[in-house]
N, C-alpha and C. Protein backbone atom coordinates (compact mmCIF):
# COMPACT_ATOMS: atom_id res chain seq x y z
N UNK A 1 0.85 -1.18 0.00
CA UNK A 1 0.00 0.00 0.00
C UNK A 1 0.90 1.24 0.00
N UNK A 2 0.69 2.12 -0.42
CA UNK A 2 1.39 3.24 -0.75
C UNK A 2 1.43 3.88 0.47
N UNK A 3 2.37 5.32 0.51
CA UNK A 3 2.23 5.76 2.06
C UNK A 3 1.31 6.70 1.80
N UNK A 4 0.53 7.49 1.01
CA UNK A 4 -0.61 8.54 0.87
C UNK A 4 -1.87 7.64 1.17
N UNK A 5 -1.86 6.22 0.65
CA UNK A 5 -3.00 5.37 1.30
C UNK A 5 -3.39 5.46 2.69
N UNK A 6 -1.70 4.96 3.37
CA UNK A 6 -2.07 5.07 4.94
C UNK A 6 -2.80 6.41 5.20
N UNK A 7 -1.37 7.16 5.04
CA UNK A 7 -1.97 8.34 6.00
C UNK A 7 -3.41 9.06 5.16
N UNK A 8 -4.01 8.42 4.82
CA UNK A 8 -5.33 8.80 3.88
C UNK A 8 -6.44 8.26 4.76
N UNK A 9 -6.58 8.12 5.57
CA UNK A 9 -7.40 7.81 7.26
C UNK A 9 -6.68 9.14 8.58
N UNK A 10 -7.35 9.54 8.72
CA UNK A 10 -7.23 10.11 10.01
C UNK A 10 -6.94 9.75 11.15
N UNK A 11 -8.19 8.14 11.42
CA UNK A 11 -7.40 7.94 12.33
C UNK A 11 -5.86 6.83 12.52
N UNK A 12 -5.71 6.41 10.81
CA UNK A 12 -4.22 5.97 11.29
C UNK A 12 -3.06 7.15 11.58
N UNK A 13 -3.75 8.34 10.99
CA UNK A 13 -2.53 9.38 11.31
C UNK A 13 -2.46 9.45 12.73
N UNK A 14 -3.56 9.82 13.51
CA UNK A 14 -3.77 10.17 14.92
C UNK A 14 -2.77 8.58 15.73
N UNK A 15 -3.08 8.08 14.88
CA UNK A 15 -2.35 5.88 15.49
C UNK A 15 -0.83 7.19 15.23
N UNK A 16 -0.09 6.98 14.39
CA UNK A 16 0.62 7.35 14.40
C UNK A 16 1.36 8.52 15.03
N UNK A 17 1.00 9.37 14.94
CA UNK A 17 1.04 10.57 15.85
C UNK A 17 1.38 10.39 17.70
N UNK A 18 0.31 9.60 18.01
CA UNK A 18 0.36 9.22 19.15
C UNK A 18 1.66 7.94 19.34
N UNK A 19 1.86 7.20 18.71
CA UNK A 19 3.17 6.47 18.76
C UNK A 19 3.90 7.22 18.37
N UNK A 20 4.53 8.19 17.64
CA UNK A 20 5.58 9.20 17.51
C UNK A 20 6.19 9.72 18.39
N UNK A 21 5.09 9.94 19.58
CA UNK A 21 5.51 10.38 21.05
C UNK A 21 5.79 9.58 21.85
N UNK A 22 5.31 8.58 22.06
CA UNK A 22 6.10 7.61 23.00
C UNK A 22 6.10 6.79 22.44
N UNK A 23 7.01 5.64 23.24
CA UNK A 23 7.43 4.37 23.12
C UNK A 23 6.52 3.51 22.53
N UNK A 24 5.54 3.16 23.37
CA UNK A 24 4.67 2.35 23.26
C UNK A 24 3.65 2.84 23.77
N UNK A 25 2.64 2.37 23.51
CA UNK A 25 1.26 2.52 24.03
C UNK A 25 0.63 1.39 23.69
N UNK A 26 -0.60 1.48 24.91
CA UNK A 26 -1.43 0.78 25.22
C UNK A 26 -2.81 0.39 24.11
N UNK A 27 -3.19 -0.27 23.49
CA UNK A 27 -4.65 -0.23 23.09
C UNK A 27 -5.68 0.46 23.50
N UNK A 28 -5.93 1.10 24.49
CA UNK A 28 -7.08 1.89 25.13
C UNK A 28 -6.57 3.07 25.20
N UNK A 29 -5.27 3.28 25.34
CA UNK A 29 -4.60 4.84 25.28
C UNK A 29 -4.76 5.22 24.02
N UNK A 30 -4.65 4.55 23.26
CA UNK A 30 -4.76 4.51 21.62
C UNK A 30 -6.31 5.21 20.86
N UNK A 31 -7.19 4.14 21.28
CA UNK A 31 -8.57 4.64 21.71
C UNK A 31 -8.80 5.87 21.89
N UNK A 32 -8.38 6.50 23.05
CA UNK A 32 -8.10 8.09 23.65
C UNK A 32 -7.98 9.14 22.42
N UNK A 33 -6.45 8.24 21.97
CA UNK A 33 -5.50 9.70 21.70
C UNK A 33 -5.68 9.84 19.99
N UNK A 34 -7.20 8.55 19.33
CA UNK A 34 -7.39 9.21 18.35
C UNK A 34 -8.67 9.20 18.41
N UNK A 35 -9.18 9.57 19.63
CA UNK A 35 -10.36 9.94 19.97
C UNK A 35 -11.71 9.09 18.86
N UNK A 36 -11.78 8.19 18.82
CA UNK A 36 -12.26 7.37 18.42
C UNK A 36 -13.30 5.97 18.78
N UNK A 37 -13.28 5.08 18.42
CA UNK A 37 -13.90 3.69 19.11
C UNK A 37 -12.35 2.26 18.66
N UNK A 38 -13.21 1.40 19.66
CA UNK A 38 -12.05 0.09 19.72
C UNK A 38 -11.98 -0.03 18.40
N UNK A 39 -13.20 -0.44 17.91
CA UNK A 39 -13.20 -1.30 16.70
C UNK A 39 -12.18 -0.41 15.24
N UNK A 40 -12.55 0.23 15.07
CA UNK A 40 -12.02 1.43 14.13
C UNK A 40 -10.27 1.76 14.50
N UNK A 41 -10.05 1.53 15.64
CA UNK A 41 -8.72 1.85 16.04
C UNK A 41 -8.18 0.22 15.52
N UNK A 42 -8.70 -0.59 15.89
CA UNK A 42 -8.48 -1.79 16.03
C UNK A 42 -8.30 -2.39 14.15
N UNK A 43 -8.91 -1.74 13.55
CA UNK A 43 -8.92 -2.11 11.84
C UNK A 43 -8.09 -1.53 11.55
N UNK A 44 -7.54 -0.07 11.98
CA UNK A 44 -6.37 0.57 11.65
C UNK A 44 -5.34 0.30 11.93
N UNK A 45 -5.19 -0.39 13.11
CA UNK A 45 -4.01 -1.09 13.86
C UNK A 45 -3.55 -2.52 12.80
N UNK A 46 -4.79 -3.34 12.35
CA UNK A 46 -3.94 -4.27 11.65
C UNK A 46 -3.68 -3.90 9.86
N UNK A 47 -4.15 -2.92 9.49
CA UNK A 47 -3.79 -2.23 8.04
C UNK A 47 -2.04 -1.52 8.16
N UNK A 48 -1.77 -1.23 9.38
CA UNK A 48 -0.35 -0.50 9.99
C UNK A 48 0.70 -1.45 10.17
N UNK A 49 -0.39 -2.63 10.81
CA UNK A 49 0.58 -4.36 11.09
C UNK A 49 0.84 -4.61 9.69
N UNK A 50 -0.24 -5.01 8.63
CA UNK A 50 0.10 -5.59 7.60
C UNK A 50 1.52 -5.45 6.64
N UNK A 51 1.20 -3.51 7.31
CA UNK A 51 1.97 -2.80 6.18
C UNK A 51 3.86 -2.94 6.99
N UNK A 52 3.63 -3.66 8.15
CA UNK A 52 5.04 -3.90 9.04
C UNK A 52 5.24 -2.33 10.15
N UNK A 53 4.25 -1.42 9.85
CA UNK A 53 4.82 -0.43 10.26
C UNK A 53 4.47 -0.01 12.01
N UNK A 54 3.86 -0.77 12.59
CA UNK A 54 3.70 -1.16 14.27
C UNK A 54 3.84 -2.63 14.39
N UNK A 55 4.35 -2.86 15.72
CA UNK A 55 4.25 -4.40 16.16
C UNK A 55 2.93 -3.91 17.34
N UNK A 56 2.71 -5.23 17.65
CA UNK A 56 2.10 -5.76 19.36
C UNK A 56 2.52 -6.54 19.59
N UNK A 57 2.68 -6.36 20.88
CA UNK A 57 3.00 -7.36 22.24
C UNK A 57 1.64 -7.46 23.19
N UNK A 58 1.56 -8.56 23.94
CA UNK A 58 0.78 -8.34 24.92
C UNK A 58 1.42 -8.93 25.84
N UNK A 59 0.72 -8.12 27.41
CA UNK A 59 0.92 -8.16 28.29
C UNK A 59 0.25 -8.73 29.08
N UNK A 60 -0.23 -9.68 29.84
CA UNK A 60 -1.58 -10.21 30.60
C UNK A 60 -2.68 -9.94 29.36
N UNK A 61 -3.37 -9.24 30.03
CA UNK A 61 -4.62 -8.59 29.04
C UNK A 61 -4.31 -7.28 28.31
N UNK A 62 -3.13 -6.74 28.06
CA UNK A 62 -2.96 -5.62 27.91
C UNK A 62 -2.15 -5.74 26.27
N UNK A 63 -2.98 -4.86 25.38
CA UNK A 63 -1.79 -4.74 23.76
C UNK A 63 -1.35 -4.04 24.12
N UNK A 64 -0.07 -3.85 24.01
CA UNK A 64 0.99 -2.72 23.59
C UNK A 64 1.41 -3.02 22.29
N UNK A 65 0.98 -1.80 21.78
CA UNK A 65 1.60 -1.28 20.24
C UNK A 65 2.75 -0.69 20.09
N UNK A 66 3.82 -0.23 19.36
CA UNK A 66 4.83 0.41 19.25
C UNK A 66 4.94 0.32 17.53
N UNK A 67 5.39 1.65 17.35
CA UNK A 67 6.15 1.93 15.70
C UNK A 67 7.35 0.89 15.89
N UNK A 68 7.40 0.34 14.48
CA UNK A 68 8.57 -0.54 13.74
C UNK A 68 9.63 0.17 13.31
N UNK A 69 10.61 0.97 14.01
CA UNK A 69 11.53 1.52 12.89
C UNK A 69 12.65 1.06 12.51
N UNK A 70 12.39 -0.51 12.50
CA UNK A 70 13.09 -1.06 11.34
C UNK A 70 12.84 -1.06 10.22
N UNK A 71 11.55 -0.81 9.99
CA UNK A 71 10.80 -0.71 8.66
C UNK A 71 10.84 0.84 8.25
N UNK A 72 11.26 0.59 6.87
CA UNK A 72 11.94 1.95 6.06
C UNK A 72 10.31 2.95 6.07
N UNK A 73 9.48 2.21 5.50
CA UNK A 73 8.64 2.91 5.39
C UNK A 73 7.99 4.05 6.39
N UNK A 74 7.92 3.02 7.96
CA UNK A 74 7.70 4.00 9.31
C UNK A 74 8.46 4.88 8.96
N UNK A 75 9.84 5.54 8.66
CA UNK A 75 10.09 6.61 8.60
C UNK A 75 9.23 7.50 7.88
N UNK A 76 9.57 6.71 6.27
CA UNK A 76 8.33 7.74 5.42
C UNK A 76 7.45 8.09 6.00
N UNK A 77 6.90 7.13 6.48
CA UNK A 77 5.55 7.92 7.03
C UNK A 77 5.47 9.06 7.70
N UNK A 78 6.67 8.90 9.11
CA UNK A 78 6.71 9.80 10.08
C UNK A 78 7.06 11.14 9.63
N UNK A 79 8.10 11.07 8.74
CA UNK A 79 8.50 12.61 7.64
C UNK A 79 7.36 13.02 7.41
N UNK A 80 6.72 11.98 6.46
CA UNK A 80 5.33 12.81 5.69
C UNK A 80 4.15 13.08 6.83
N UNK A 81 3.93 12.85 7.55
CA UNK A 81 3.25 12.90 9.13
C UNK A 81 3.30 14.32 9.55
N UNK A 82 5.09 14.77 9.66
CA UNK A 82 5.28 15.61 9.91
C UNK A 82 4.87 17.15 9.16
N UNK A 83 5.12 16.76 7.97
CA UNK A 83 5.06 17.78 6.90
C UNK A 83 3.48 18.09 6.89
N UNK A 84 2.57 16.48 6.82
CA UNK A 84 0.88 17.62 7.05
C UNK A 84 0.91 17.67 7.84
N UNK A 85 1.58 18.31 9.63
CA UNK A 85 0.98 18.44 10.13
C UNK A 85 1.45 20.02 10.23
N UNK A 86 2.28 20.20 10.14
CA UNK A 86 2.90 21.44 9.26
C UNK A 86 4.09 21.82 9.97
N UNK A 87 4.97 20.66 10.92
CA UNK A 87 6.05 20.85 11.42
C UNK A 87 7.33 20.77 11.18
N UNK A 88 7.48 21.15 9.31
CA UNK A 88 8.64 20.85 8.89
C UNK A 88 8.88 21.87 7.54
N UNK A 89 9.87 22.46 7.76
CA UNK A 89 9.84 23.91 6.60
C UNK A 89 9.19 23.15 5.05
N UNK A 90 8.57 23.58 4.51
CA UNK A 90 7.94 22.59 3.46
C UNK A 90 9.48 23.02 2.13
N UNK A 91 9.32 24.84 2.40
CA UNK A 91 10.78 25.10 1.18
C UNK A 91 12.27 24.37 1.39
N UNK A 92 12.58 23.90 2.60
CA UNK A 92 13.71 23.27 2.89
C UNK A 92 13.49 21.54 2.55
N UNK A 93 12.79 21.40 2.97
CA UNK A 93 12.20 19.77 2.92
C UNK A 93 12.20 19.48 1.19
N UNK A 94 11.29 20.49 0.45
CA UNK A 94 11.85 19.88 -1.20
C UNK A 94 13.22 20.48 -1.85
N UNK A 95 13.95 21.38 -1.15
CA UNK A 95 15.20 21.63 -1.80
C UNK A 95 15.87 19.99 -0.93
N UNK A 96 15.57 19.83 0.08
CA UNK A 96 16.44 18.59 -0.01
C UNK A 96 16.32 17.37 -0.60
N UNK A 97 14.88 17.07 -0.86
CA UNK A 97 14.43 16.59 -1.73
C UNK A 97 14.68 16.24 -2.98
N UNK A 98 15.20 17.78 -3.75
CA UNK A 98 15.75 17.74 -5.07
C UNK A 98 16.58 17.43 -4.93
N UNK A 99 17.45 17.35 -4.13
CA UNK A 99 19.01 17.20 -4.17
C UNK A 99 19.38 16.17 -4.02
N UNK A 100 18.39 15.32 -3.16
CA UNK A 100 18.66 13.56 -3.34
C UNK A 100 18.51 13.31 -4.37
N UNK A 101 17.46 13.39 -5.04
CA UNK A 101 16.87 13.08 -6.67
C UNK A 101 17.88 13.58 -7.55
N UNK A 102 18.33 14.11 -7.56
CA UNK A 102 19.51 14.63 -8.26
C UNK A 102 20.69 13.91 -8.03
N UNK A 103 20.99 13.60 -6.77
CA UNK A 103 22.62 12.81 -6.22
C UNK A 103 21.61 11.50 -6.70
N UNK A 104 21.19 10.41 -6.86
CA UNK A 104 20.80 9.81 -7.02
C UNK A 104 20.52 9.51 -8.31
N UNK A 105 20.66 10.20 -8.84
CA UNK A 105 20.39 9.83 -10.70
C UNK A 105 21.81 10.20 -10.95
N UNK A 106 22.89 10.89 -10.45
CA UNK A 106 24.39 11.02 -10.85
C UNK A 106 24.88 9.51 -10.27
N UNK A 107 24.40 9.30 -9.03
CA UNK A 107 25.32 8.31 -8.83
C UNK A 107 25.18 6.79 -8.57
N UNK A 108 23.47 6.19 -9.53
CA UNK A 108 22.70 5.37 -9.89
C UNK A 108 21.84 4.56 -8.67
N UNK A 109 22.22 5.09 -6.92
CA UNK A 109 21.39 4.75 -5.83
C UNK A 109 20.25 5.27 -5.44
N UNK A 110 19.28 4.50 -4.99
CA UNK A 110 18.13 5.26 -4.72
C UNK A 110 17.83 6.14 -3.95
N UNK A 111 17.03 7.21 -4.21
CA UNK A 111 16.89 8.12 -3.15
C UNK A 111 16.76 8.23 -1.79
N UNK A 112 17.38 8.88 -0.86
CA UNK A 112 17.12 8.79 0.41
C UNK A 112 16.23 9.53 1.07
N UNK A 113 15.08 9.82 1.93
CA UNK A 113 14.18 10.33 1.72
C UNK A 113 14.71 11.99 2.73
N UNK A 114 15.10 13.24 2.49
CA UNK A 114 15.89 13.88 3.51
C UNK A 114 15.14 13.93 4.64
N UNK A 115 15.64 14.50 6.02
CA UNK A 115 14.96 14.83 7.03
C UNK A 115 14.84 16.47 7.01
């Protein structure tokens, strides 16, 4: 799935958002912090799994979720996360942009996505 898919739900952005800040969280904190219902958090949670970009653990009765950032994409996301939410110079972000795309076609590796 593409990353404009994900973050093309609200509340996986808010999933995200809220794992951006901490470590881990809980399933019901989750609930909360995208102000939402179980079920709906809960469909978004395994579209995020599928895509590798949160794990769970459980605890007794308790999910804990956490971002994957072993997975390349969680970054993408979190960049592009950042940018709608409007916390990242947008004119600096595509001059660096170009400039990967550019070092990258001189020197035949794929682009790196800048921070």
């Amino acid at each position: 799935m593409k990353q404009s898919k994900i973050l093309a739900s609200a509340c996986r952005r808010k999933i995200l958002t809220a794992l951006s800040e901490k470590k881990h969280v809980t399933m019901m904190k989750l609930v909360r912090a995208a102000n939402s219902n179980y079920n709906e958090v809960n469909r978004n949670l395994h579209v995020l799994e599928q895509e590798g970009v949160v794990t769970q653990q459980h605890a007794g009765h308790n999910r804990i979720i956490s971002l994957n950032y072993e997975n390349e994409k969680t970054l993408v996301l979190l960049k592009l996360l950042k940018i709608i939410n409007g916390s990242v110079d947008l004119k600096q972000f595509r001059r660096n942009l170009k400039r990967a795309v550019e070092n990258s076609k001189e020197t035949g590796n794929c682009a790196k996505t800048p921070t």
